[in-house]
Protein backbone atom coordinates (compact mmCIF):
# COMPACT_ATOMS: atom_id res chain seq x y z
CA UNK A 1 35.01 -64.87 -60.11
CA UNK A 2 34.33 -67.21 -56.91
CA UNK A 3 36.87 -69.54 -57.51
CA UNK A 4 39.63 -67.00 -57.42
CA UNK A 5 38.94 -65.54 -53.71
CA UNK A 6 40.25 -68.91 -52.22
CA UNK A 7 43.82 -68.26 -54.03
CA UNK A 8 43.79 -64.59 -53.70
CA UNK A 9 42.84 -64.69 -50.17
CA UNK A 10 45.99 -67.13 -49.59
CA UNK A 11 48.35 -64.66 -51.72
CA UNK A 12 47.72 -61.83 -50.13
CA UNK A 13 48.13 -62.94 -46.49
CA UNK A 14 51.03 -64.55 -47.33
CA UNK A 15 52.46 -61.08 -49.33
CA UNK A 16 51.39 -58.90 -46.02
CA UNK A 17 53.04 -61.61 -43.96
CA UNK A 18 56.22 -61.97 -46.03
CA UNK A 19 56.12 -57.81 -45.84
CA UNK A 20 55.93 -57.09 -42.07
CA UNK A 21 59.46 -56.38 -41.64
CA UNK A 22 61.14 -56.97 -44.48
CA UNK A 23 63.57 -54.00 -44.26
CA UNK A 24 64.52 -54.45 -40.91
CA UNK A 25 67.45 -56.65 -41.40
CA UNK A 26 70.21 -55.61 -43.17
CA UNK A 27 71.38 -57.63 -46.17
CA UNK A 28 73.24 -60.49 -44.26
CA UNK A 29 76.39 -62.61 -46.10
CA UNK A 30 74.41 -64.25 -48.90
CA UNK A 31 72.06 -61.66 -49.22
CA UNK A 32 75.18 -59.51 -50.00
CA UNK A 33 76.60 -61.72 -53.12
CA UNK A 34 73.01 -60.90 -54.58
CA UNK A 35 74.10 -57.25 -54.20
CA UNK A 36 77.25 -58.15 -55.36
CA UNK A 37 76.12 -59.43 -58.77
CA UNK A 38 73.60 -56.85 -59.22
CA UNK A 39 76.27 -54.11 -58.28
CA UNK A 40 78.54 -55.19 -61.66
CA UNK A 41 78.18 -54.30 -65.23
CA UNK A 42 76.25 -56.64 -67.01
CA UNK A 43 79.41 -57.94 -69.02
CA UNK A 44 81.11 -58.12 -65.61
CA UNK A 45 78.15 -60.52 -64.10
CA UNK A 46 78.53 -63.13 -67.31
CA UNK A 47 82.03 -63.24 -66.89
CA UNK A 48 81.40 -63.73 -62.79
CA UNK A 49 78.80 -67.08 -63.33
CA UNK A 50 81.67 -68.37 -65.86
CA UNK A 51 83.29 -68.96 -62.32
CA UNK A 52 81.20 -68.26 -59.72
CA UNK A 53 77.44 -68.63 -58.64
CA UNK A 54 76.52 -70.60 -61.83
CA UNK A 55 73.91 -72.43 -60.72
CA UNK A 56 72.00 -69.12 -59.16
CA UNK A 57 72.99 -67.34 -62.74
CA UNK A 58 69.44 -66.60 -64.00
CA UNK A 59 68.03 -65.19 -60.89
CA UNK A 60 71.34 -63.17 -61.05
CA UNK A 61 70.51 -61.42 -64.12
CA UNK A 62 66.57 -61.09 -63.22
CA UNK A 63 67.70 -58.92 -60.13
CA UNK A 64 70.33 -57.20 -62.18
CA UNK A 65 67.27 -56.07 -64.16
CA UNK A 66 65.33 -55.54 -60.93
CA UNK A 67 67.87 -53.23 -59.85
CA UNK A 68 68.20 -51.09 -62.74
CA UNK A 69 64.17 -50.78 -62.13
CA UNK A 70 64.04 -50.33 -58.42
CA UNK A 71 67.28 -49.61 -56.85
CA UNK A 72 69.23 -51.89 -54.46
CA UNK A 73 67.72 -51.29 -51.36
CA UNK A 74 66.32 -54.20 -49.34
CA UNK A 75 63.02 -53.84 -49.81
CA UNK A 76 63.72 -54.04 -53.69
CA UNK A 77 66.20 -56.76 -53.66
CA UNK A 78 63.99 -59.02 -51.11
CA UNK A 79 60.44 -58.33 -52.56
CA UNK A 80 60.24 -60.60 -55.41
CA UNK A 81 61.73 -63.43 -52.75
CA UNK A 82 57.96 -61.40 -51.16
CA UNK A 83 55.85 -61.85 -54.47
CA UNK A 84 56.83 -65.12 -55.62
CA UNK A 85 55.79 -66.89 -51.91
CA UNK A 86 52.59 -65.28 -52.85
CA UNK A 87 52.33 -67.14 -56.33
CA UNK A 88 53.25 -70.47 -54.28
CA UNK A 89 50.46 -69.40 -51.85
CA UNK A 90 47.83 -68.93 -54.71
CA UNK A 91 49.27 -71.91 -56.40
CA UNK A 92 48.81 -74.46 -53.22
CA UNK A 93 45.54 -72.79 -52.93
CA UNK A 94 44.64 -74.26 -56.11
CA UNK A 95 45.88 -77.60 -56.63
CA UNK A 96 44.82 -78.37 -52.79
CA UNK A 97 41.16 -77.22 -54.30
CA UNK A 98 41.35 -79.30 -57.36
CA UNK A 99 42.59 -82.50 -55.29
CA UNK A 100 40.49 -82.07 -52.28
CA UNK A 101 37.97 -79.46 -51.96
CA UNK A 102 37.97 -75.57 -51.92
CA UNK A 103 37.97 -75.93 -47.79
CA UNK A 104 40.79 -78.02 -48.67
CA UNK A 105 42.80 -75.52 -50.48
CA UNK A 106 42.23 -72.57 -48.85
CA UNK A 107 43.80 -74.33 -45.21
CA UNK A 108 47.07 -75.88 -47.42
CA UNK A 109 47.57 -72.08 -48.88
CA UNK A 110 46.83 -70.29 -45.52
CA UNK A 111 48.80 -72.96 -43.49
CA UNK A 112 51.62 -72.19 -46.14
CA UNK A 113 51.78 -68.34 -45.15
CA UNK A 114 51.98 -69.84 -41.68
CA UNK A 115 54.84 -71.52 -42.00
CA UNK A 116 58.22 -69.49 -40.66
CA UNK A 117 60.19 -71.06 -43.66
CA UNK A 118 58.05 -69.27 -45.77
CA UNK A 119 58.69 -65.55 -44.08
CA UNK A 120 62.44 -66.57 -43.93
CA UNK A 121 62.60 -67.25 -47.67
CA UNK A 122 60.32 -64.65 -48.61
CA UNK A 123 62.47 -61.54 -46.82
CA UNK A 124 65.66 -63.41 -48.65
CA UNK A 125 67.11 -61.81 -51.39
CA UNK A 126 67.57 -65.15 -52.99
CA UNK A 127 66.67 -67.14 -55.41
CA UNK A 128 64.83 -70.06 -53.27
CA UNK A 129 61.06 -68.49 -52.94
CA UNK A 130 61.07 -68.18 -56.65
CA UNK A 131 62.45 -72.04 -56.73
CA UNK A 132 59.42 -72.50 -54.54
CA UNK A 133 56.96 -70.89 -56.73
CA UNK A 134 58.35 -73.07 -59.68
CA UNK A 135 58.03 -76.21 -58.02
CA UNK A 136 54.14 -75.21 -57.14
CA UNK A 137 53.40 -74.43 -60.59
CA UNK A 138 55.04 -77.45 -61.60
CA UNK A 139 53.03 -79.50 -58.87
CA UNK A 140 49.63 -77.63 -59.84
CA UNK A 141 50.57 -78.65 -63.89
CA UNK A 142 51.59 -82.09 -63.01
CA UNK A 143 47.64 -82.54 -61.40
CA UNK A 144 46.19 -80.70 -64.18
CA UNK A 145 47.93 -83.42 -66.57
CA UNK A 146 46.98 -86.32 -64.25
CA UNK A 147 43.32 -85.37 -65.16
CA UNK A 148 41.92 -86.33 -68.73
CA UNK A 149 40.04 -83.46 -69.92
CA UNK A 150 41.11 -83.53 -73.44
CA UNK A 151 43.62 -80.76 -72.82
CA UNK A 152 46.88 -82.98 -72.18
CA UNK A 153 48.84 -81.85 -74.40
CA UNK A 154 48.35 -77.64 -72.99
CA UNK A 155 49.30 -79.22 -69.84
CA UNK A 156 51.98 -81.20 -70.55
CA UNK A 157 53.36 -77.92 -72.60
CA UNK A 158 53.01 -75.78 -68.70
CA UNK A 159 54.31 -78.46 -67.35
CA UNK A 160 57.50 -78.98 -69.14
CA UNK A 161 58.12 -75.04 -68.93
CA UNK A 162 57.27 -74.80 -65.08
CA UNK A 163 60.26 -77.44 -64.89
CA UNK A 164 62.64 -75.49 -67.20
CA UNK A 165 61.83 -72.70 -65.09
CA UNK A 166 62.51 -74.56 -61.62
CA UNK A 167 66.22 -75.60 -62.82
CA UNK A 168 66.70 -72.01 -64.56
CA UNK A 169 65.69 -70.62 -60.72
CA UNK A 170 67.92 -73.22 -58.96
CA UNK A 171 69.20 -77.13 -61.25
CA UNK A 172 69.23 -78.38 -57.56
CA UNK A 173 65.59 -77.23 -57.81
CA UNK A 174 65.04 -80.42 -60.16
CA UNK A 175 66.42 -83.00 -57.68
């Protein structure tokens, strides 16, 4: 159970800093072909990334879902953008701890909820915070499968689907 405060404590003050605010602003121009694509039938949005928006079609159909569950509103359009910068958070946390030290950790995830690229993305109802939490996880993997502790092939396995899910949030994401 002490192990997980460092990463929890990271998560959640980057959540309540990602939070403060996050309806103020109405959805701005990109924001709005989010709302767009949720807005359509679900027939309508596969025929829309056959033309448009490909490369953002996954997140696409996770907010369509989200949408059907919480309404289009701001709040529930921008706070998975919210929740995954709190993954990212927990997952700096820990890969900082198992590089460094705990002390270590703790300052990368903290420093992370610091950052004003983090609130921006965060309070976006886009798909780049959930890019970001991808590319931790596949960081965090990529040192678990640098370490030999007879588990390779488990990490290899996160590893690979961390990646798959970085280009399914963004194929830039892979570059």
């Amino acid at each position: 159970m002490r192990a997980c405060w460092a990463p929890a404590c990271a998560a959640l003050v980057t959540l309540a800093v990602t939070l403060w605010k996050i309806q103020v602003p109405s959805f701005w121009r990109d924001e709005g072909a989010t709302q767009s694509a949720t807005q359509r039938s679900f027939p309508q949005l596969i025929a829309m990334l056959g033309h448009v928006d490909a490369v953002h079609g996954s997140y696409y159909v996770l907010m369509w879902l989200e949408v059907r569950l919480a309404g289009h509103g701001e709040l529930a359009l921008r706070l998975p953008s919210a929740l995954a910068m709190a993954v990212a958070a927990a997952l700096i946390t820990v890969t900082g701890t198992r590089l460094v030290s705990g002390r270590a950790g703790l300052a990368a995830g903290l420093t992370f909820a610091a950052l004003p690229a983090v609130s921006w993305f965060a309070q976006d109802a886009r798909p780049f915070a959930m890019e970001t939490a991808a590319g931790a996880a596949a960081s965090y993997f990529l040192v678990r499968l640098a370490d030999d502790d007879g588990r390779r092939r488990r990490w290899a396995c996160c590893y690979a689907a961390s990646l798959v899910a970085l280009g399914l949030a963004n194929v830039f994401g892979l570059l």
